[in-house]
Protein backbone atom coordinates (compact mmCIF):
# COMPACT_ATOMS: atom_id res chain seq x y z
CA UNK A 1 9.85 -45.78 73.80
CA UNK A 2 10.58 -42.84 71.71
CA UNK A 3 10.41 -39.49 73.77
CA UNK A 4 10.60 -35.51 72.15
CA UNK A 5 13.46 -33.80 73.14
CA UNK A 6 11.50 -31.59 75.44
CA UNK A 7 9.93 -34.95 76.76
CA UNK A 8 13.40 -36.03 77.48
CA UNK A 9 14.08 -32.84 78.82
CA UNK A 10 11.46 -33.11 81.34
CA UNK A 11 12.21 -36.77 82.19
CA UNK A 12 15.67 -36.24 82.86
CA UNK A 13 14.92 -33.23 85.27
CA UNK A 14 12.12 -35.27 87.40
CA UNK A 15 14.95 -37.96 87.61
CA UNK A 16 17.37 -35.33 88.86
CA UNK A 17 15.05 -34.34 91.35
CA UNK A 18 14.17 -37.63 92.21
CA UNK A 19 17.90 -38.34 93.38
CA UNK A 20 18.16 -35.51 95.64
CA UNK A 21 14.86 -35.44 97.04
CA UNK A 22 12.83 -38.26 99.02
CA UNK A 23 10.49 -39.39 96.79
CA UNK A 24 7.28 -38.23 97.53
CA UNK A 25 3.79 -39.39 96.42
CA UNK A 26 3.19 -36.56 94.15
CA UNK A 27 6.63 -36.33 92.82
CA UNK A 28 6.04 -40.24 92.22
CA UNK A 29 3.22 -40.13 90.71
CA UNK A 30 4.05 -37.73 88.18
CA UNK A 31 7.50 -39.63 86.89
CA UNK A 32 5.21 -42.99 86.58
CA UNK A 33 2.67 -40.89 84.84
CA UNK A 34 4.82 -39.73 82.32
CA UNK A 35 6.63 -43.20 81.65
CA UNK A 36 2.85 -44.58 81.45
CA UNK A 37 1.96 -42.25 78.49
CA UNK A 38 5.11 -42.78 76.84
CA UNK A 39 4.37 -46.47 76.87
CA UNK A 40 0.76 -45.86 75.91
CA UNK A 41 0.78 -43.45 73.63
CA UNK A 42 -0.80 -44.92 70.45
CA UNK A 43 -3.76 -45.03 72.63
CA UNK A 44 -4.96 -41.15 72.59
CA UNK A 45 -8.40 -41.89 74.10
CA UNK A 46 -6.96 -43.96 77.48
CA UNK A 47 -5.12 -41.20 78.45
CA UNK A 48 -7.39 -38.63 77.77
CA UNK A 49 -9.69 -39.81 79.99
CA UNK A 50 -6.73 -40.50 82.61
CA UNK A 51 -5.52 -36.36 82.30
CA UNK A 52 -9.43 -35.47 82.63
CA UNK A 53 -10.22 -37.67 85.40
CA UNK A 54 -11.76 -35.73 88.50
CA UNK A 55 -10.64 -37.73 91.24
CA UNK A 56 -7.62 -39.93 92.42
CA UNK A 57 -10.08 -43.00 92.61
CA UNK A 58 -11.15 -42.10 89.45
CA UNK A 59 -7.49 -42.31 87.58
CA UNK A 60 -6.57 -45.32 89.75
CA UNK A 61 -9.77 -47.16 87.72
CA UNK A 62 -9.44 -45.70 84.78
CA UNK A 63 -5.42 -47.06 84.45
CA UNK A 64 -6.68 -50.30 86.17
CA UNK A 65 -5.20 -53.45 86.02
CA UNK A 66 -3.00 -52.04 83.72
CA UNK A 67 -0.36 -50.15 86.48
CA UNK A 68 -0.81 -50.74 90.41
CA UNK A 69 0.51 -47.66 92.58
CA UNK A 70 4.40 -48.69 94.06
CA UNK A 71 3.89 -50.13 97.31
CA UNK A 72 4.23 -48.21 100.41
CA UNK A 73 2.81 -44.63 98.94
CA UNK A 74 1.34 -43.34 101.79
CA UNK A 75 -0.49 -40.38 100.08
CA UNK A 76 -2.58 -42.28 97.21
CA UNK A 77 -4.76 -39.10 96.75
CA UNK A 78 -1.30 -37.00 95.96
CA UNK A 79 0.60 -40.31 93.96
CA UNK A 80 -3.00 -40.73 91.91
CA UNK A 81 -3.17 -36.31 91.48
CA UNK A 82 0.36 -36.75 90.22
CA UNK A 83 0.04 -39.84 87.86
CA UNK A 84 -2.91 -37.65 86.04
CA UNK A 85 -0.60 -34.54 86.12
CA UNK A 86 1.91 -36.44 84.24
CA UNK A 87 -0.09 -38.01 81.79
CA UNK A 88 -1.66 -34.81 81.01
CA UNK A 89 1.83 -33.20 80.76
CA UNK A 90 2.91 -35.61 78.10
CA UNK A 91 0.00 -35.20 76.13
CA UNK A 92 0.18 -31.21 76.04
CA UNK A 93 4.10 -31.53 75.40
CA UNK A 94 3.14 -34.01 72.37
CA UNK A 95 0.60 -31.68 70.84
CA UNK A 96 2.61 -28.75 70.94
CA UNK A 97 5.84 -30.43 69.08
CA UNK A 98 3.10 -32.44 66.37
């Protein structure tokens, strides 16, 4: 997985935060949402329509098969919001550093 130095950046804040925080769905959601689009990113038109989907149920079936939410997230809504938020992040970080 090759990540941009602001991409690393960013990952290795969330993962500070992560250890002195409880993990919350959002907060979740967005760290698995930017490891997903780092291991996904040849495919440009997936995760499109993952940043642009409208609703949590709507990322959650657009993703698929593909990546199940971590068991126990009680806020799917906020984990799903967060998992979009991510994947969107990586893709705006990407296009500003091509």
């Amino acid at each position: 997985m090759r990540l941009t130095a602001d991409a690393r950046e960013i990952a290795s804040l969330v993962a500070a935060t992560m250890s002195t925080t409880p993990r919350t769905p959002l907060s979740a959601g967005i760290q698995d949402g930017l490891g997903y689009a780092a291991a996904h990113r040849d495919d440009r038109s997936l995760l499109g329509r993952i940043a642009r989907a409208r609703t949590a149920a709507d990322v959650a079936a657009t993703v698929g098969a593909t990546f199940a939410a971590p068991d126990g997230i009680a806020g799917t809504v906020a984990y799903w919001s967060g998992f979009a938020h991510g994947v969107g992040g990586f893709l705006l970080e990407e296009r500003i550093h091509a």
